[in-house]
Protein backbone atom coordinates (compact mmCIF):
# COMPACT_ATOMS: atom_id res chain seq x y z
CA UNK A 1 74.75 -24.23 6.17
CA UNK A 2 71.85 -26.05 5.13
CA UNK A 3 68.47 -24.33 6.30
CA UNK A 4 66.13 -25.99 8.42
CA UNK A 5 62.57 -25.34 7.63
CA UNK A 6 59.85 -25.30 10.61
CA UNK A 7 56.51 -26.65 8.51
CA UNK A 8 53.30 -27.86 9.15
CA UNK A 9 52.04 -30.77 7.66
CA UNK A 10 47.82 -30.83 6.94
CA UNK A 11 46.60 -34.58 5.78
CA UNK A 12 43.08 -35.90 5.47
CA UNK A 13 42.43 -39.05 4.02
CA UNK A 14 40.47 -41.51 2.04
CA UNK A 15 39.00 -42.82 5.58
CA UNK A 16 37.38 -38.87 5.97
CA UNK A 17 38.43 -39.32 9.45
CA UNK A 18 39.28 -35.69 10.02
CA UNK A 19 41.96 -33.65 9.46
CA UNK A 20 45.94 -34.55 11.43
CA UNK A 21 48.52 -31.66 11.92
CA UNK A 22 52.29 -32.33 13.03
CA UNK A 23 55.03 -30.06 13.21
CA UNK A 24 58.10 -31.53 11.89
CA UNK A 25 61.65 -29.35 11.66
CA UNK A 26 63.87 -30.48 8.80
CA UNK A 27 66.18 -30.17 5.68
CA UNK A 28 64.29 -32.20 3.49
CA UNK A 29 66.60 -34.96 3.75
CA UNK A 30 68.02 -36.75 6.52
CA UNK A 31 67.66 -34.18 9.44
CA UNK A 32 64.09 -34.72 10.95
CA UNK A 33 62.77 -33.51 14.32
CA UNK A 34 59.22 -34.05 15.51
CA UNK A 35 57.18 -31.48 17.21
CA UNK A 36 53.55 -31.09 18.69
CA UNK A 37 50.40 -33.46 16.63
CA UNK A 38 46.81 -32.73 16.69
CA UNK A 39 43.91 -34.29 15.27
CA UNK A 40 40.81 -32.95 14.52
CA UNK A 41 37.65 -34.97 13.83
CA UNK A 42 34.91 -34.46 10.97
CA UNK A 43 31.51 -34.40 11.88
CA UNK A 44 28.91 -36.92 10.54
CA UNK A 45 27.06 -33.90 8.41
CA UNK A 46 31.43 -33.12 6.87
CA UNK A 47 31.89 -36.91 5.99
CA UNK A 48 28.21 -36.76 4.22
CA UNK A 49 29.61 -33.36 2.06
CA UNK A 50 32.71 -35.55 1.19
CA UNK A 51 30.54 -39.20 0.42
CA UNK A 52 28.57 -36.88 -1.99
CA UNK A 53 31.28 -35.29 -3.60
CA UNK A 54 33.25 -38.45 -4.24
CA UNK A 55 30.12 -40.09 -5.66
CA UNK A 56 29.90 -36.84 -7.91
CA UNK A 57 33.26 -37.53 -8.76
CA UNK A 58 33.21 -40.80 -10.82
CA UNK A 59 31.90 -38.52 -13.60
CA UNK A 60 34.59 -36.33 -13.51
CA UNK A 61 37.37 -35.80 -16.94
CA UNK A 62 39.29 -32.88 -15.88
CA UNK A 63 40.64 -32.73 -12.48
CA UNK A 64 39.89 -28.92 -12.18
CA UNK A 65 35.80 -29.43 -12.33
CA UNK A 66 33.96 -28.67 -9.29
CA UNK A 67 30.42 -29.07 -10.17
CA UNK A 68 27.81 -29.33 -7.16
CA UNK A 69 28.86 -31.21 -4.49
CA UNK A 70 32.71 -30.76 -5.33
CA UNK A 71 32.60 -27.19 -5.15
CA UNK A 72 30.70 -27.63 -1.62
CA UNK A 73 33.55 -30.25 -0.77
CA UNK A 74 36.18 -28.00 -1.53
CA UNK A 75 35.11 -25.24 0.26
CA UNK A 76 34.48 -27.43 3.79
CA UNK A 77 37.83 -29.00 2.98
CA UNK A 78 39.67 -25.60 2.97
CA UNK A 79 37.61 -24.40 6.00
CA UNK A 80 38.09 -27.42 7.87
CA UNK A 81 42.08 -26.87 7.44
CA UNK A 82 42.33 -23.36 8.27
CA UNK A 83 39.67 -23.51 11.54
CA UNK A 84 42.36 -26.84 11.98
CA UNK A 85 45.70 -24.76 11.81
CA UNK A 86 44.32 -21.61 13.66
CA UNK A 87 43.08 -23.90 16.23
CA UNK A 88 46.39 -25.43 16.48
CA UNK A 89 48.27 -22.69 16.72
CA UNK A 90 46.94 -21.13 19.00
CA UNK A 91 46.68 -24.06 21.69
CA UNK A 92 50.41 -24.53 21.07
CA UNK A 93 51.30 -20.89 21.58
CA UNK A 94 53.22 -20.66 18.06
CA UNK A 95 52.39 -17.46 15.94
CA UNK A 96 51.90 -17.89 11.98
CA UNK A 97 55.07 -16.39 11.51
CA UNK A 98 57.31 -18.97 12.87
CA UNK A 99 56.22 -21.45 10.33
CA UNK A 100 57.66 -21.22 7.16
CA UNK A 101 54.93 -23.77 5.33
CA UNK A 102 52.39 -26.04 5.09
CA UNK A 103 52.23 -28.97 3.68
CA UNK A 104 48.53 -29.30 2.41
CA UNK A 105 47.45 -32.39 0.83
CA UNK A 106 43.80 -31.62 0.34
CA UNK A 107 41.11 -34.70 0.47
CA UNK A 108 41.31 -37.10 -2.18
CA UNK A 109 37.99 -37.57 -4.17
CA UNK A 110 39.24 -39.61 -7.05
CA UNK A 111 42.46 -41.37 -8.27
CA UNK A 112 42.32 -42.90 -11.58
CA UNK A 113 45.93 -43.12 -12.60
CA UNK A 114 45.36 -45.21 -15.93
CA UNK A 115 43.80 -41.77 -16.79
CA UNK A 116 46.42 -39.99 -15.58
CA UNK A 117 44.11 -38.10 -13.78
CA UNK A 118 43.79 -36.86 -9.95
CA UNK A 119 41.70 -35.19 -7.56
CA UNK A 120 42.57 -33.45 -4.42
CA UNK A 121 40.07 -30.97 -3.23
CA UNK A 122 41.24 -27.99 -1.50
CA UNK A 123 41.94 -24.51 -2.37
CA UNK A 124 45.85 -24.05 -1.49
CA UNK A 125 46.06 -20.46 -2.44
CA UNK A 126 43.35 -19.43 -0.36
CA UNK A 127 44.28 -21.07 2.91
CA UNK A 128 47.71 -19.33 2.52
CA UNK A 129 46.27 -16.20 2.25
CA UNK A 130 43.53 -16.80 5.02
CA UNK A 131 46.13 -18.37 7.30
CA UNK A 132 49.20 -16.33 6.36
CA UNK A 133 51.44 -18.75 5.58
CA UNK A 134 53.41 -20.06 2.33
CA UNK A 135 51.65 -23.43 1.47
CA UNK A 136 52.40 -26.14 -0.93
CA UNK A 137 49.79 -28.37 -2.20
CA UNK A 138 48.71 -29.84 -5.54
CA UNK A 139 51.30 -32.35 -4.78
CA UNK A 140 50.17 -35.75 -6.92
CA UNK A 141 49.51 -33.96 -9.99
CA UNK A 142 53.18 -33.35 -11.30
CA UNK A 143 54.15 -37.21 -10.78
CA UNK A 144 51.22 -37.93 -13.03
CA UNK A 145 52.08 -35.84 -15.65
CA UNK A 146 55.64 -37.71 -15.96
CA UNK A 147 54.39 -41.05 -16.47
CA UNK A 148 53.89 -41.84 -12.37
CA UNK A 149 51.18 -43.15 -10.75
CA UNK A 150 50.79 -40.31 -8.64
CA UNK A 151 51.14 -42.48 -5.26
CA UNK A 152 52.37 -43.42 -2.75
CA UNK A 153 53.99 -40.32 -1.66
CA UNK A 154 55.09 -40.90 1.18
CA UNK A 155 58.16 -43.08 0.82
CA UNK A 156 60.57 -40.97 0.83
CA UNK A 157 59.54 -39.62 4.02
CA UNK A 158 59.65 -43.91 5.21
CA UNK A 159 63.28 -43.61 4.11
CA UNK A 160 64.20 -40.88 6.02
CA UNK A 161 62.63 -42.71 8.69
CA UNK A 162 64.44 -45.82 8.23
CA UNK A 163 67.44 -43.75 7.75
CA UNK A 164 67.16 -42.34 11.15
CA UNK A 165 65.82 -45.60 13.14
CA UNK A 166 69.21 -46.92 13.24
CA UNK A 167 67.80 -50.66 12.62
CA UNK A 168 70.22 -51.38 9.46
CA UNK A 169 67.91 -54.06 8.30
CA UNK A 170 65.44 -54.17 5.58
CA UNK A 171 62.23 -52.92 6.70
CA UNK A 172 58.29 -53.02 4.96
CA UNK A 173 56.23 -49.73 6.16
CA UNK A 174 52.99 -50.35 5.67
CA UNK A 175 50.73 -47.29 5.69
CA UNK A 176 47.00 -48.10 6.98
CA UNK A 177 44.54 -45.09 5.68
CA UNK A 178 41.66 -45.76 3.12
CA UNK A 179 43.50 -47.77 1.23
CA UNK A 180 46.96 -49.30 2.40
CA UNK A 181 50.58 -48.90 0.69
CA UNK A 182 54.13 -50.23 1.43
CA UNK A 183 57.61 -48.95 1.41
CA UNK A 184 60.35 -51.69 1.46
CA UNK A 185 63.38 -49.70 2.61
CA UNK A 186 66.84 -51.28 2.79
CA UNK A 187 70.40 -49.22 4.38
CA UNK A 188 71.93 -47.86 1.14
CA UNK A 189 69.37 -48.80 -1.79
CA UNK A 190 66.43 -46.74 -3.34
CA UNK A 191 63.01 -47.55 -1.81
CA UNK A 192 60.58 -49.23 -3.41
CA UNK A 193 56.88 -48.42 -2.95
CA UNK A 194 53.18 -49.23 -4.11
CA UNK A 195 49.45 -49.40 -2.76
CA UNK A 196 48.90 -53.01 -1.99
CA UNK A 197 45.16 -52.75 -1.65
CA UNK A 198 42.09 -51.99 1.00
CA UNK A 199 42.97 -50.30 4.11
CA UNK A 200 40.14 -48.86 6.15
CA UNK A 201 37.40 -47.86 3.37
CA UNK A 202 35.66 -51.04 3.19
CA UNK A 203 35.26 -51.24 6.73
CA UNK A 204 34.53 -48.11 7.48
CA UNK A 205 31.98 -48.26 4.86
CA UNK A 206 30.67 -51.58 6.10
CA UNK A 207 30.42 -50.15 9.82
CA UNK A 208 28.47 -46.76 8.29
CA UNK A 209 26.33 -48.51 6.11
CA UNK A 210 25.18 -51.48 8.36
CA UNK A 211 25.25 -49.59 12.14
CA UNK A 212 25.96 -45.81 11.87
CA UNK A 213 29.02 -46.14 12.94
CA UNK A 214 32.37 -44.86 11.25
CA UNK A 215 34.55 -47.37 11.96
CA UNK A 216 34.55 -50.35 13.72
CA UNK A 217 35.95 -49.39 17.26
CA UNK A 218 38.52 -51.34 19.07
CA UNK A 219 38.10 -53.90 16.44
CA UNK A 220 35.01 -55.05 17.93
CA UNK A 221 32.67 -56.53 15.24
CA UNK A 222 35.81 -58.19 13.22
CA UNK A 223 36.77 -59.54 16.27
CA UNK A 224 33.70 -61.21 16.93
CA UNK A 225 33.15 -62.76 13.49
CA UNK A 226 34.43 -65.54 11.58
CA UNK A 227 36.48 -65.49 8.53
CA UNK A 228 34.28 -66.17 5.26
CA UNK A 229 36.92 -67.81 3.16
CA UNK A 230 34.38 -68.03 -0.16
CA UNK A 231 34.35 -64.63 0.38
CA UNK A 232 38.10 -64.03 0.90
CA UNK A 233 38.81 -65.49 -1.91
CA UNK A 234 36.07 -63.79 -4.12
CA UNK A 235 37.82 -60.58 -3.31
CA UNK A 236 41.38 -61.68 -3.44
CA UNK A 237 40.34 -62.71 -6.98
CA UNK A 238 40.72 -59.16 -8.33
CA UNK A 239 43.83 -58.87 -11.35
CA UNK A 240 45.48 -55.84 -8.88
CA UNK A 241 46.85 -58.11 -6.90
CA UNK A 242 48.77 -60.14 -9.39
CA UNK A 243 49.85 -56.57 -11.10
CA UNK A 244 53.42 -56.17 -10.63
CA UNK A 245 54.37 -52.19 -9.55
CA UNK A 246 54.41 -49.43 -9.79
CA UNK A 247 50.45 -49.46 -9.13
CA UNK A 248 48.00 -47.37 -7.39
CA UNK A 249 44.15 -47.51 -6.16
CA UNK A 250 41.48 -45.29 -5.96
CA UNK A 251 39.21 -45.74 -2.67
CA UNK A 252 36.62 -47.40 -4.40
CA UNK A 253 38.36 -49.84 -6.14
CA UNK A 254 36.96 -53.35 -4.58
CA UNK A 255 33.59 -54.33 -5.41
CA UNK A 256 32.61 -55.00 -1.51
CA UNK A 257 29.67 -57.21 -3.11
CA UNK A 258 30.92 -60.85 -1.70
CA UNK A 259 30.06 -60.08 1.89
CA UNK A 260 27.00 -58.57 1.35
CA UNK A 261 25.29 -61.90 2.33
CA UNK A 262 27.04 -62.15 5.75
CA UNK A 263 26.85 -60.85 9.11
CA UNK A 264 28.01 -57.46 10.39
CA UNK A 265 30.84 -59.57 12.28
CA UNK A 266 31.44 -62.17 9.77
CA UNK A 267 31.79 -59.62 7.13
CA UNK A 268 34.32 -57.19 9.26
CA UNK A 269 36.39 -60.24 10.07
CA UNK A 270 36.32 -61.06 6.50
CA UNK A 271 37.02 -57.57 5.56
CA UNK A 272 40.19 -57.53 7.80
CA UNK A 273 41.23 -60.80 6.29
CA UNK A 274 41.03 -58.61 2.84
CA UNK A 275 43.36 -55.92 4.27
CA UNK A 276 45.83 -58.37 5.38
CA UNK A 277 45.89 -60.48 2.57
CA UNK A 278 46.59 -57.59 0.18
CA UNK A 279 49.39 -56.74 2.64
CA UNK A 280 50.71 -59.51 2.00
CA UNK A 281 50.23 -60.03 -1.36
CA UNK A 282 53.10 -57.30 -1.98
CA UNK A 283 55.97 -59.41 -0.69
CA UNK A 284 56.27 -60.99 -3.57
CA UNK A 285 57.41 -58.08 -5.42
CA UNK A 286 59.98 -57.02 -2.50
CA UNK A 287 63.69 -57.41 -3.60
CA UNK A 288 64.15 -60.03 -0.33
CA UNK A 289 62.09 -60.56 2.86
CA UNK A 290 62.36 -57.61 5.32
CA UNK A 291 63.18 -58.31 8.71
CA UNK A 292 60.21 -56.63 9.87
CA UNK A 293 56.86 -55.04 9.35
CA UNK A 294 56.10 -51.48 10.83
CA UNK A 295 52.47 -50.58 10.76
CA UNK A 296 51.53 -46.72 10.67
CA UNK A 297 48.18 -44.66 9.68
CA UNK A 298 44.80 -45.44 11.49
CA UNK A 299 44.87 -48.74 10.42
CA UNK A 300 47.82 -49.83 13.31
CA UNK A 301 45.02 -48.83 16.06
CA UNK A 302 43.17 -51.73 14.83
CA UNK A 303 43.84 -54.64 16.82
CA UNK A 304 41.71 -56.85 15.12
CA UNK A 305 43.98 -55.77 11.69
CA UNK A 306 47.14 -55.86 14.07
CA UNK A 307 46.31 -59.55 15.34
CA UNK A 308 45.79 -60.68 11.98
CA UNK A 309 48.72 -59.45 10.37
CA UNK A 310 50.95 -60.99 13.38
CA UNK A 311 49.46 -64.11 12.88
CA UNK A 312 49.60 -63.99 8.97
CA UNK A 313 52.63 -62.79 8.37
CA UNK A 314 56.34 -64.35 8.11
CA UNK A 315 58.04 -61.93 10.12
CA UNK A 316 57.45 -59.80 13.04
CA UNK A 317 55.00 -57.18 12.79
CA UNK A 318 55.44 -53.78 14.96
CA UNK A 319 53.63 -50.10 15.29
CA UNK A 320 55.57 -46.77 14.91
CA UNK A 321 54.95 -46.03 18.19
CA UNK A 322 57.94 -49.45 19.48
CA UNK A 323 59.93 -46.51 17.56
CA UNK A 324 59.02 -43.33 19.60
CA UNK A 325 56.95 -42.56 16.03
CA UNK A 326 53.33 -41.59 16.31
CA UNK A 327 51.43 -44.05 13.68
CA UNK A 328 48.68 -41.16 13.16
CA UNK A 329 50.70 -38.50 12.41
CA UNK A 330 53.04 -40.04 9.91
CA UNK A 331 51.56 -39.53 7.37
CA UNK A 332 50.73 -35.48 8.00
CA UNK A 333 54.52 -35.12 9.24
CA UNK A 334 55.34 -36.64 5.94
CA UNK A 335 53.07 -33.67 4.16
CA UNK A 336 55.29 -31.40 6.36
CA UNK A 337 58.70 -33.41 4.93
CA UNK A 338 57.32 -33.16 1.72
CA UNK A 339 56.72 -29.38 1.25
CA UNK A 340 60.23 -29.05 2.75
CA UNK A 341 61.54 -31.03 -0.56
CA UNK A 342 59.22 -29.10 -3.10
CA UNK A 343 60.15 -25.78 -2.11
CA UNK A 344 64.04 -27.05 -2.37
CA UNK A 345 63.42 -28.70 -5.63
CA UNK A 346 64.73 -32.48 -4.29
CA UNK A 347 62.43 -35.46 -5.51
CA UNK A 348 58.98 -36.57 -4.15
CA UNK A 349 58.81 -39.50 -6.19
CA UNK A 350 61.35 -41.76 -8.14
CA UNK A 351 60.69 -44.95 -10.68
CA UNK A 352 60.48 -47.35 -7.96
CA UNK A 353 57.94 -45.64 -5.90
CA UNK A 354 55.54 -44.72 -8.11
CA UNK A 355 56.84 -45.75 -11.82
CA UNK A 356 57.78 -41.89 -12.61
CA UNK A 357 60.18 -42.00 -16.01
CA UNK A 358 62.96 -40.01 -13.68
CA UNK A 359 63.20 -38.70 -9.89
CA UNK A 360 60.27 -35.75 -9.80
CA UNK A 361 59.42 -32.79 -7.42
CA UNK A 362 55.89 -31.67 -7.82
CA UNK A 363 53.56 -29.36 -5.87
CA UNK A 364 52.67 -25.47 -6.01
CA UNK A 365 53.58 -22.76 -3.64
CA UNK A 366 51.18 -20.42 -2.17
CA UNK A 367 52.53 -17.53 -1.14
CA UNK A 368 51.11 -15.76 2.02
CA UNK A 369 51.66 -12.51 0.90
């Protein structure tokens, strides 16, 4: 009988959000049942650590340096997780020793894949030992090192999802964090996968930078701005865009320079006009139009991003949740699906999701013990 593993998946992002759990029971491959989510917010003074230790970053040439504000980073990140997991566990009444792993993808501080070279802070080994159970992390690292670009990871976890939807048509997930990736996934074929461009950073940014404000709630500023198409079309003019995949993005990879000049609502509108249009952009590479769009990751709770993309795009445009998925969790309950896989050995990554030469596993385990 195939075993069923009960794991925890642990993701925090490029938007430096927080921190999202999920519980997710499964084989690794097509068996998949959701449990109990929880997010878990950074403060202002956390997001600061992290700004400082991506901007100390950019200077980086081995991915194991942590000088000054990376080693600070790292520490917060692995505190963060385990106050995150204890806290979790304990509201949902579940004792460390009914989970057999965590899926820990640590916070992402650079990603320069023409360097083959990735950083995800977070010490894995410790939180297993802290937390008391087996963890996997250091999952990007291994795809690299065969020739991959070291994301998207997540679409094998879309195909299982597909898989299990029962919809039997092609379908595009687009995944809305920092920066945004797609999965096309069609019944019977291999999925094929690749960041597309800007998700959240440049707003979020924006938003911090001009207000205070993380994010741009509800929408609000894009919402009441115009479109700067000078502008759109300054940014669209990056070579990404016309790059054929496999390809991947670091956070910072858009200069956010042409809507400097504008408003705070002209700019956000502008901004979300960016998002969609790289969105876009990567239906041209698709094998055929898919019959739909499913939006997941913080991005989907954008309506301003939402609207746009239904009025932009070709075909309709739908959340996770029209699915009985949870858009913010997906992407943690995908670090749960993926542990699952490295601990059995099975593929994270294959040539058309990230360019690897063959189908890879990747990650370390952590024992508890």
């Amino acid at each position: 009988m195939t075993k069923i593993f009960r794991a925890l998946g642990a993701m925090s992002g490029t938007s430096m959000d927080g921190i999202d759990l999920a519980l997710v029971e499964t084989d690794g491959r097509a068996a998949l049942t959701f449990g109990a989510t929880a997010s878990f917010a950074f403060s202002q003074e956390d997001r600061a650590i992290l700004r400082a230790a991506i901007a100390a970053a950019k200077s980086l040439s081995r991915r194991d340096e942590r000088p000054g504000p990376l080693a600070e980073a790292e520490a917060l990140i692995t505190r963060r997780h385990l106050e995150a997991v204890e806290s979790f566990l304990a509201a949902e009444k579940i004792s460390p020793a009914a989970i057999d792993l965590i899926g820990f993808h640590g916070q992402t501080v650079l990603h320069r894949p023409e360097q083959a070279l990735t950083v995800q802070l977070g010490d894995g080994a410790g939180l297993a030992r802290q937390v008391g159970i087996d963890v996997v992390y250091d999952l990007r690292a291994a795809d690299l090192e065969r020739g991959g670009q070291g994301a998207p990871l997540v679409p094998v976890f879309h195909a299982a999802l597909a898989e299990n939807s029962g919809v039997g048509a092609p379908m595009l997930f687009v995944n809305i964090g920092g920066v945004a990736n797609m999965t096309f996934c069609a019944p019977g074929e291999s999925p094929l996968a690749c960041d597309v461009g800007p998700g959240n950073a440049l707003l979020d940014d924006l938003m911090l930078a001009r207000t205070g404000k993380a994010m741009d709630e509800d929408g609000a500023a894009a919402r009441a701005g115009r479109v700067d198409e000078g502008a759109l079309t300054a940014l669209l003019a990056n070579p990404f865009f016309m790059k054929k995949p496999p390809k991947s993005l670091d956070r910072n990879a858009f200069d956010p320079s042409p809507v400097a000049r504008l408003s705070l609502e002209d700019a956000a509108a502008t901004l979300v006009a960016f998002t969609t249009e790289g969105i876009l952009s990567a239906l041209s590479f698709v094998p055929r139009q898919p019959e739909m769009i499913v939006l997941c990751g913080g991005g989907a709770h954008n309506p301003a991003l939402v609207d746009d993309l239904g009025e932009r795009a070709s075909c309709p445009v739908r959340r996770a949740e029209d699915f009985g998925w949870d858009s913010q969790a997906i992407e943690a309950q995908a670090f749960a699906y993926l542990a699952v896989r490295s601990a059995k050995g099975l593929p994270l990554t294959f040539p058309g999701t990230t360019g690897v030469r063959e189908p890879a596993t990747g990650g370390k385990l952590a024992w508890a013990g």
